[in-house]
N, C-alpha and C. Protein backbone atom coordinates (compact mmCIF):
# COMPACT_ATOMS: atom_id res chain seq x y z
N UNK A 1 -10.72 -19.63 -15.58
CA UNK A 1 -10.29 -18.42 -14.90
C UNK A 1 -8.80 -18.23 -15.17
N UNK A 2 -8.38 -17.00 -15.50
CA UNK A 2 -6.93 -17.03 -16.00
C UNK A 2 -6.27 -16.51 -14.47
N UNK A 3 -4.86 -16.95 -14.64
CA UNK A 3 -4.01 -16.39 -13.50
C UNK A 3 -4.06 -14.85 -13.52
N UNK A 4 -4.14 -13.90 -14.35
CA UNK A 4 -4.22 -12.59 -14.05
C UNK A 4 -5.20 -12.48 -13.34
N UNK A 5 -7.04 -13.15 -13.52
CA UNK A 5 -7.58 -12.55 -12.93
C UNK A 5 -7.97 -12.90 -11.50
N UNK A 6 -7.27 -13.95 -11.21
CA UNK A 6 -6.97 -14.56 -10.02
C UNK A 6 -6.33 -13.75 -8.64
N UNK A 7 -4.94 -12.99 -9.94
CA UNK A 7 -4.14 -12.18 -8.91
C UNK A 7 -5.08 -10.92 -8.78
N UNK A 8 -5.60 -10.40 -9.29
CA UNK A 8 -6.54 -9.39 -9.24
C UNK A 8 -7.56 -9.45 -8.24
N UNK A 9 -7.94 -10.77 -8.08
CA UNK A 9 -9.08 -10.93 -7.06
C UNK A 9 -8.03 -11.26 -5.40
N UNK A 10 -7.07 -11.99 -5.44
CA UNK A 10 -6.60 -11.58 -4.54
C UNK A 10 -6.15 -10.30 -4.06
N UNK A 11 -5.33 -9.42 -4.75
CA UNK A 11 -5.17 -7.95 -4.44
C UNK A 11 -6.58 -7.34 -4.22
N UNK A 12 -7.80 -7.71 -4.53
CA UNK A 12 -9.13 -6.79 -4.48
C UNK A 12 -9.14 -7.24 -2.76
N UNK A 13 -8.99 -8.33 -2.63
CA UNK A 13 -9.69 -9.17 -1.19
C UNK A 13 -8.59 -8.17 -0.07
N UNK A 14 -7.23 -8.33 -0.16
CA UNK A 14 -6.21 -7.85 0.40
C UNK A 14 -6.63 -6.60 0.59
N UNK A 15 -7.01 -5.57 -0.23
CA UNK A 15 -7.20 -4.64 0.23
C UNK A 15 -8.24 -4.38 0.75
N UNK A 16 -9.47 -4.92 0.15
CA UNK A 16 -10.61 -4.65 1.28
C UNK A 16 -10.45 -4.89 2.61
N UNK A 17 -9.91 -5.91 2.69
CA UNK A 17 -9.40 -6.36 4.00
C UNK A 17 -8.70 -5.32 4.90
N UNK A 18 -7.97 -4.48 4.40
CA UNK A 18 -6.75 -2.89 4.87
C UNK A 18 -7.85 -2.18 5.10
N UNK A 19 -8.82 -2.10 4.35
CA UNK A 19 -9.69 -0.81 4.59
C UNK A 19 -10.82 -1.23 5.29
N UNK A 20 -11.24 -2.43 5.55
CA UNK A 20 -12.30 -2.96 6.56
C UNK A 20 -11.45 -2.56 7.61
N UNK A 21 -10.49 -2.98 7.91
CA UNK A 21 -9.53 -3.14 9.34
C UNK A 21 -9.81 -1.05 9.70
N UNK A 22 -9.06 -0.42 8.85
CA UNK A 22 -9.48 1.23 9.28
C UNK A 22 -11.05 1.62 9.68
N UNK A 23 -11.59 0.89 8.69
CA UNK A 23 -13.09 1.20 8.95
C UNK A 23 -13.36 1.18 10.14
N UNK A 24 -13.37 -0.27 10.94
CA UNK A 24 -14.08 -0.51 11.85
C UNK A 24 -13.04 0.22 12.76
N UNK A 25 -12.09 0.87 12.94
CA UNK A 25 -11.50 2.12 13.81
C UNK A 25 -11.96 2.61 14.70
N UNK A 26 -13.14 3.45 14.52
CA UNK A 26 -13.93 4.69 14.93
C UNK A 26 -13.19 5.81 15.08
N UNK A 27 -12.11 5.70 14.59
CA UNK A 27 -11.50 7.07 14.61
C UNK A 27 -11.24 7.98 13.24
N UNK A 28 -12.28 8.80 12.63
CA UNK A 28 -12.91 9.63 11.90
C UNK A 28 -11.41 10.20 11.53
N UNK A 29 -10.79 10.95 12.46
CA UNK A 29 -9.41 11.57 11.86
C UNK A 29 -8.31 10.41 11.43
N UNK A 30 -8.57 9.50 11.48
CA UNK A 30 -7.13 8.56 11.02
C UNK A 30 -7.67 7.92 9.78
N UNK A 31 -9.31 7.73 9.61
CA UNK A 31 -10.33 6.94 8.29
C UNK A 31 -9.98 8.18 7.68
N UNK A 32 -10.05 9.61 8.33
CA UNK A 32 -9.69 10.23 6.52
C UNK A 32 -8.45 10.88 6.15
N UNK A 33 -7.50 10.92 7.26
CA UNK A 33 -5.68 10.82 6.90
C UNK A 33 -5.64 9.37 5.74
N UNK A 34 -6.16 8.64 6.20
CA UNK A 34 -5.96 6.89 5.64
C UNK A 34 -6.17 7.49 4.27
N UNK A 35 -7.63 7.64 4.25
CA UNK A 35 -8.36 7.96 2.52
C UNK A 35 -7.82 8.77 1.76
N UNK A 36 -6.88 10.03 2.32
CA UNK A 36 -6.45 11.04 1.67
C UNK A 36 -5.03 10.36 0.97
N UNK A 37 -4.69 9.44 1.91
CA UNK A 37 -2.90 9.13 1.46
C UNK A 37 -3.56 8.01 0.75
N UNK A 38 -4.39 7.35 0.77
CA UNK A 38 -4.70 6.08 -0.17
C UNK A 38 -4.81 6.86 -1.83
N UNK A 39 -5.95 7.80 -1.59
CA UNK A 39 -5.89 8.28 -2.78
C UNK A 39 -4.70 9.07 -3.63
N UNK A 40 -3.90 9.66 -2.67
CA UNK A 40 -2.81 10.40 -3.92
C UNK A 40 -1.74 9.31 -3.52
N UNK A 41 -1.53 8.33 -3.05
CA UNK A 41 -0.47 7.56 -3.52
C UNK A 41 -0.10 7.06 -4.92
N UNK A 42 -0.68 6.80 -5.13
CA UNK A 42 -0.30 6.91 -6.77
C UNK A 42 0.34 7.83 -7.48
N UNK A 43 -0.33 8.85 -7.47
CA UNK A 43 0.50 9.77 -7.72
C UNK A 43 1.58 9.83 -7.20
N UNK A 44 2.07 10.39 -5.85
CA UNK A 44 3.09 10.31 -4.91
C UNK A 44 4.04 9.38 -5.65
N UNK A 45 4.10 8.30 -5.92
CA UNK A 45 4.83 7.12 -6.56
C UNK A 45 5.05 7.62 -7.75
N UNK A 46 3.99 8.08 -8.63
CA UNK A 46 4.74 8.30 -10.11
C UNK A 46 5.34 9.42 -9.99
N UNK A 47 5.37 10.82 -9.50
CA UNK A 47 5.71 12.03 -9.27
C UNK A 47 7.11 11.17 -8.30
N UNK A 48 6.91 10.94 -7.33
CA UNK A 48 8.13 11.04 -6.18
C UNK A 48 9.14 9.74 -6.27
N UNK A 49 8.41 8.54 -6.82
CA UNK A 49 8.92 7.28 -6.52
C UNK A 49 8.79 6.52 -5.42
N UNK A 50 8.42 4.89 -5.84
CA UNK A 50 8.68 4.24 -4.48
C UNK A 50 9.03 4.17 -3.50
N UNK A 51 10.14 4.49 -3.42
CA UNK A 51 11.30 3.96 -2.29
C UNK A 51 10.70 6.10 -1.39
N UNK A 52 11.25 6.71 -2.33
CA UNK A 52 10.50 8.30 -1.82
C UNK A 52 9.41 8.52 -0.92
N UNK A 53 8.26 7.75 -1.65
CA UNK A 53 6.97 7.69 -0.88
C UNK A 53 6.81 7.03 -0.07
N UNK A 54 7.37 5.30 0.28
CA UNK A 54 7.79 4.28 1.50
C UNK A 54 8.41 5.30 2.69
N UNK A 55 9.21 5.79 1.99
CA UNK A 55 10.38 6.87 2.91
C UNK A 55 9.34 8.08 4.19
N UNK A 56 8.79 8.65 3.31
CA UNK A 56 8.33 9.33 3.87
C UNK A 56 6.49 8.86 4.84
N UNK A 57 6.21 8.17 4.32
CA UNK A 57 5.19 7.43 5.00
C UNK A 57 5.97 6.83 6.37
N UNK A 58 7.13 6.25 5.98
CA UNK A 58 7.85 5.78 7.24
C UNK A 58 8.30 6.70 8.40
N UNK A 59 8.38 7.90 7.92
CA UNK A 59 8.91 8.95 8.63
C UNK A 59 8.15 9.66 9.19
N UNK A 60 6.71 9.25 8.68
CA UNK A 60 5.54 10.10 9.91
C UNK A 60 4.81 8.41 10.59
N UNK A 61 5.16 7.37 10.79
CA UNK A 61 4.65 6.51 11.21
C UNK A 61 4.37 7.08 13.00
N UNK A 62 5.25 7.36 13.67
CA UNK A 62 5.60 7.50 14.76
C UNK A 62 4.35 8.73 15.00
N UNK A 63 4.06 9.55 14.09
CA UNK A 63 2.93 11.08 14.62
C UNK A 63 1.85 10.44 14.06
N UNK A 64 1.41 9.67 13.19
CA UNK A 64 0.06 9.84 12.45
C UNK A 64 0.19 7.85 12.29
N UNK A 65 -1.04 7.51 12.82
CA UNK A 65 -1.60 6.59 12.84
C UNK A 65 -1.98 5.88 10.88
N UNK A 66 -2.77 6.71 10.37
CA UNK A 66 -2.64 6.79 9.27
C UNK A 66 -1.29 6.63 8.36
N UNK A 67 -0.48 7.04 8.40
CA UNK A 67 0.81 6.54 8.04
C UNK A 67 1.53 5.62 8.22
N UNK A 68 1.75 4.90 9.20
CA UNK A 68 1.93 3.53 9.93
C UNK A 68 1.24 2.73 9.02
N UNK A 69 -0.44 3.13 8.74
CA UNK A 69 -0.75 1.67 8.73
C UNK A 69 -1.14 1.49 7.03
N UNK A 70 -0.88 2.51 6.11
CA UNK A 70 -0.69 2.65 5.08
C UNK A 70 0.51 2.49 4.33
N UNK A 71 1.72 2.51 5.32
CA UNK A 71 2.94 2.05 4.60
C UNK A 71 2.71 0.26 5.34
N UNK A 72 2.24 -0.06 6.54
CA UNK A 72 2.28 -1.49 6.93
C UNK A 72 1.78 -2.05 5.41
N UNK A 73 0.46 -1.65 5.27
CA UNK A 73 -0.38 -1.84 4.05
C UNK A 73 0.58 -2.51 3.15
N UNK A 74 1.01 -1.66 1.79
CA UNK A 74 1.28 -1.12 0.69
C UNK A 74 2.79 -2.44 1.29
N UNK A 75 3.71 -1.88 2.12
CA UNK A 75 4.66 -2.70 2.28
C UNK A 75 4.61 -3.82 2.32
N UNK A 76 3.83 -4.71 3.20
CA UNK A 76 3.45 -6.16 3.45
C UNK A 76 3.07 -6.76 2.20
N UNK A 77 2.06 -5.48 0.98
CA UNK A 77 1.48 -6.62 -0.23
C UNK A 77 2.86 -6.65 -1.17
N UNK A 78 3.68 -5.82 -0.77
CA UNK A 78 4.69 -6.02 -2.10
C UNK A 78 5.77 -7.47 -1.30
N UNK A 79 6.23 -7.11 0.07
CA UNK A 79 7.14 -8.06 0.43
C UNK A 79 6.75 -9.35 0.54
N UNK A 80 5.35 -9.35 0.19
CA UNK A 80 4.26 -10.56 0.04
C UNK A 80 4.44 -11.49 -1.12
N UNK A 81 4.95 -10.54 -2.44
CA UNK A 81 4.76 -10.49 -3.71
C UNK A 81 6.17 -10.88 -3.77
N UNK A 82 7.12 -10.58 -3.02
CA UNK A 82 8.38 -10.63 -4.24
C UNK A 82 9.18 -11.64 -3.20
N UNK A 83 9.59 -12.69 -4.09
CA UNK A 83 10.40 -13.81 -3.84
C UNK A 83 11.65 -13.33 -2.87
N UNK A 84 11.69 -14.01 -1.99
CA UNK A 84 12.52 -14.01 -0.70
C UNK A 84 12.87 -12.24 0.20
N UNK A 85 11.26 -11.65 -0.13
CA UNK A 85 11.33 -10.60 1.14
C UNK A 85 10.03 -10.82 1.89
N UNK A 86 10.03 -12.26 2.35
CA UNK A 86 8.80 -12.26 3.09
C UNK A 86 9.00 -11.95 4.58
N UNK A 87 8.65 -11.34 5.30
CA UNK A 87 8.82 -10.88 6.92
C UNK A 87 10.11 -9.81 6.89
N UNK A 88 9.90 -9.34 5.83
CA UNK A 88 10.99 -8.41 5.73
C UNK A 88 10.35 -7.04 5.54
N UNK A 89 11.18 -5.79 5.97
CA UNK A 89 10.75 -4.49 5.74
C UNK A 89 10.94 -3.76 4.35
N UNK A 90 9.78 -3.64 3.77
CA UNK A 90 9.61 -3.18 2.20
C UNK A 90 11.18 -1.98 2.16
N UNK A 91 11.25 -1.21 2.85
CA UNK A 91 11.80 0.21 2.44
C UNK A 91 13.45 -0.41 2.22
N UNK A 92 14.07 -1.49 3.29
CA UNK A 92 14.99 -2.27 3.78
C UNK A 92 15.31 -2.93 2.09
N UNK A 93 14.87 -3.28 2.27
CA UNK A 93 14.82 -4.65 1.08
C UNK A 93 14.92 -3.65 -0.49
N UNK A 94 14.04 -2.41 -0.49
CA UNK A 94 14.12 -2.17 -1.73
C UNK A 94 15.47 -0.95 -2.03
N UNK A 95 16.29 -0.68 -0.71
CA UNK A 95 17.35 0.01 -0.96
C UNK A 95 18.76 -1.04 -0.68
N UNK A 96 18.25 -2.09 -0.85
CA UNK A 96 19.43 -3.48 -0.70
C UNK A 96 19.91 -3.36 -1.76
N UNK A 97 21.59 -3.30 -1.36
CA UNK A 97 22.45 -3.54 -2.91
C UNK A 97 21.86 -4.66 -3.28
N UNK A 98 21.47 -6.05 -2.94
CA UNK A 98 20.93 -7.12 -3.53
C UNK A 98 19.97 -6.59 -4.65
N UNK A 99 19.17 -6.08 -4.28
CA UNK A 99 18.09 -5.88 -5.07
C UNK A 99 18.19 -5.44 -6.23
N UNK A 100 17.68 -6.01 -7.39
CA UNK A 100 18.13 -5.51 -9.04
C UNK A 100 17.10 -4.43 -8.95
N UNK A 101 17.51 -3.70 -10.18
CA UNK A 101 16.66 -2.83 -11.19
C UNK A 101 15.31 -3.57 -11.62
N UNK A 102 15.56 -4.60 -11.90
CA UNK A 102 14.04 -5.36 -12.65
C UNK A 102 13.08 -5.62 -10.88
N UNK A 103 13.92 -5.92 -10.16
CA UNK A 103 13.40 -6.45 -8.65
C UNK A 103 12.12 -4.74 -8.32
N UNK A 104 13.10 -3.97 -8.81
CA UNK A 104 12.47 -2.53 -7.93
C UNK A 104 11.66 -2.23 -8.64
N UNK A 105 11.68 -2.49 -10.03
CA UNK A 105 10.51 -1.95 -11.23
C UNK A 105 9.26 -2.89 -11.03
N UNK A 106 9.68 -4.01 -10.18
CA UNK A 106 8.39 -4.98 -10.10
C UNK A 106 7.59 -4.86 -8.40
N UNK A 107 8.21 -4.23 -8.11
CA UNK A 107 7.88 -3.78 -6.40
C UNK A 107 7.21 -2.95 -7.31
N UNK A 108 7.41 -1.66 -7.49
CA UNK A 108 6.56 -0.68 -7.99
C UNK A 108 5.38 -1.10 -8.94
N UNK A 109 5.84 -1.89 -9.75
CA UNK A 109 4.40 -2.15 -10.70
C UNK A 109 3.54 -2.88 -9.51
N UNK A 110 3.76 -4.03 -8.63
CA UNK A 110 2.92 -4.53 -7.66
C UNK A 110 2.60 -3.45 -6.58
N UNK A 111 3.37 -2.55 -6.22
CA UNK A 111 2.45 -1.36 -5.35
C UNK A 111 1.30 -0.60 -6.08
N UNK A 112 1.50 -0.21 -7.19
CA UNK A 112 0.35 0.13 -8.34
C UNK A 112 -0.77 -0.20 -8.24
N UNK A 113 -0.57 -1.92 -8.67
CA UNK A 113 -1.52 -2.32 -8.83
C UNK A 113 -2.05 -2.57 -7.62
N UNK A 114 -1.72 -2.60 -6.35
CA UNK A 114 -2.70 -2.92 -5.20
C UNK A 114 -3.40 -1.97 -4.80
N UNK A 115 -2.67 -0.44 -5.31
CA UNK A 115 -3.01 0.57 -4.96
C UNK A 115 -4.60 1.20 -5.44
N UNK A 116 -4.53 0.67 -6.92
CA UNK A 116 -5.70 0.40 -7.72
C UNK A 116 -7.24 0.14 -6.49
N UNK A 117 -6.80 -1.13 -6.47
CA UNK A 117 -7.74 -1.92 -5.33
C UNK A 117 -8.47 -1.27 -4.04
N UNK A 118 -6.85 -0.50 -3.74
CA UNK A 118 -7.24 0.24 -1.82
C UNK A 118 -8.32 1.52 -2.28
N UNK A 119 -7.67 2.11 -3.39
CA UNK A 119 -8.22 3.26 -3.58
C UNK A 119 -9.50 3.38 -4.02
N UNK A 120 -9.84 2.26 -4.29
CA UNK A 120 -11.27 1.93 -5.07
C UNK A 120 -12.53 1.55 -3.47
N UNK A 121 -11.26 0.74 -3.13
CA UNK A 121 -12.10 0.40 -1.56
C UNK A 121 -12.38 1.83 -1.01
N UNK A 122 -11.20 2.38 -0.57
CA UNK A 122 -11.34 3.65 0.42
C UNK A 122 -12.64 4.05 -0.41
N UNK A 123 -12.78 4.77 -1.71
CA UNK A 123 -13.73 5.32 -2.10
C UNK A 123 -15.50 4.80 -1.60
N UNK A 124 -15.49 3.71 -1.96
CA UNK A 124 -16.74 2.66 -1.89
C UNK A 124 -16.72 2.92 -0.06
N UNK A 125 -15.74 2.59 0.89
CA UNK A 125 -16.49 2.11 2.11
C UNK A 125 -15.86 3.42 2.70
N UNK A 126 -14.83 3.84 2.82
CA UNK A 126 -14.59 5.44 3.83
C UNK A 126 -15.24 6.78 2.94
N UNK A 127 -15.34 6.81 1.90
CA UNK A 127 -15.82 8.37 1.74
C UNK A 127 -17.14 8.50 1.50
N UNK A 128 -17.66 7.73 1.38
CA UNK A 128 -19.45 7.30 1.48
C UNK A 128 -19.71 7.09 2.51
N UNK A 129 -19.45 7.17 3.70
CA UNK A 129 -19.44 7.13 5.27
C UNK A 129 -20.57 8.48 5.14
N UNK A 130 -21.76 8.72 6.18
CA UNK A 130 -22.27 10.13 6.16
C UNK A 130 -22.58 10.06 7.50
């Protein structure tokens, strides 16, 4: 088994895990705020940028349930990922003068790729919901 596909199966588990947790909710309006921002995040990121899209997810945490727990999401797997921002706040950490250029290009490639994962989940277990 190679280490890529190792990390792959962890990011698959991680996110099922984000989207089991919404699932079992019961709240229909926050499972499809969740599904809608799961799916164009990606985009959002290549169009707007990281730190842009963190930003503004952060900025409706407080009105929309869905937002909260999609930047908790997305934030936790990267500060998860990157050497000495563990228990730290993704948005914090990635506008730190500390933080290099290579540091922020690798936050973003690891939000990507988890994003891959959620969005595949949301599809499979929230929009097949009937």
């Amino acid at each position: 088994m190679s280490i890529k596909q190792t990390m792959e199966q962890f990011r698959a588990r991680r996110a099922q895990e984000c989207v089991m947790a919404i699932k079992r909710t019961g709240d229909d309006k926050m499972r499809r705020e969740y599904s809608s921002l799961a799916r164009s995040a990606p985009a959002d990121i290549q169009s707007n940028g990281l730190g842009q899209t963190l930003a503004f997810w952060r900025s409706k945490r407080e009105k929309g349930e869905a937002h909260r727990c999609i930047y908790s999401h997305v934030g936790n797997w990267i500060c998860d990922r990157m050497p000495g921002w563990k228990n730290g706040d993704v948005l914090t950490k990635l506008i730190d003068e500390e933080t290099s250029v290579s540091d922020y290009r690798r936050a973003g490639e690891e939000a990507m790729s988890f994003l891959v994962w959620l969005k595949r989940f949301v599809e499979a277990e929230i929009e097949t919901e009937g």
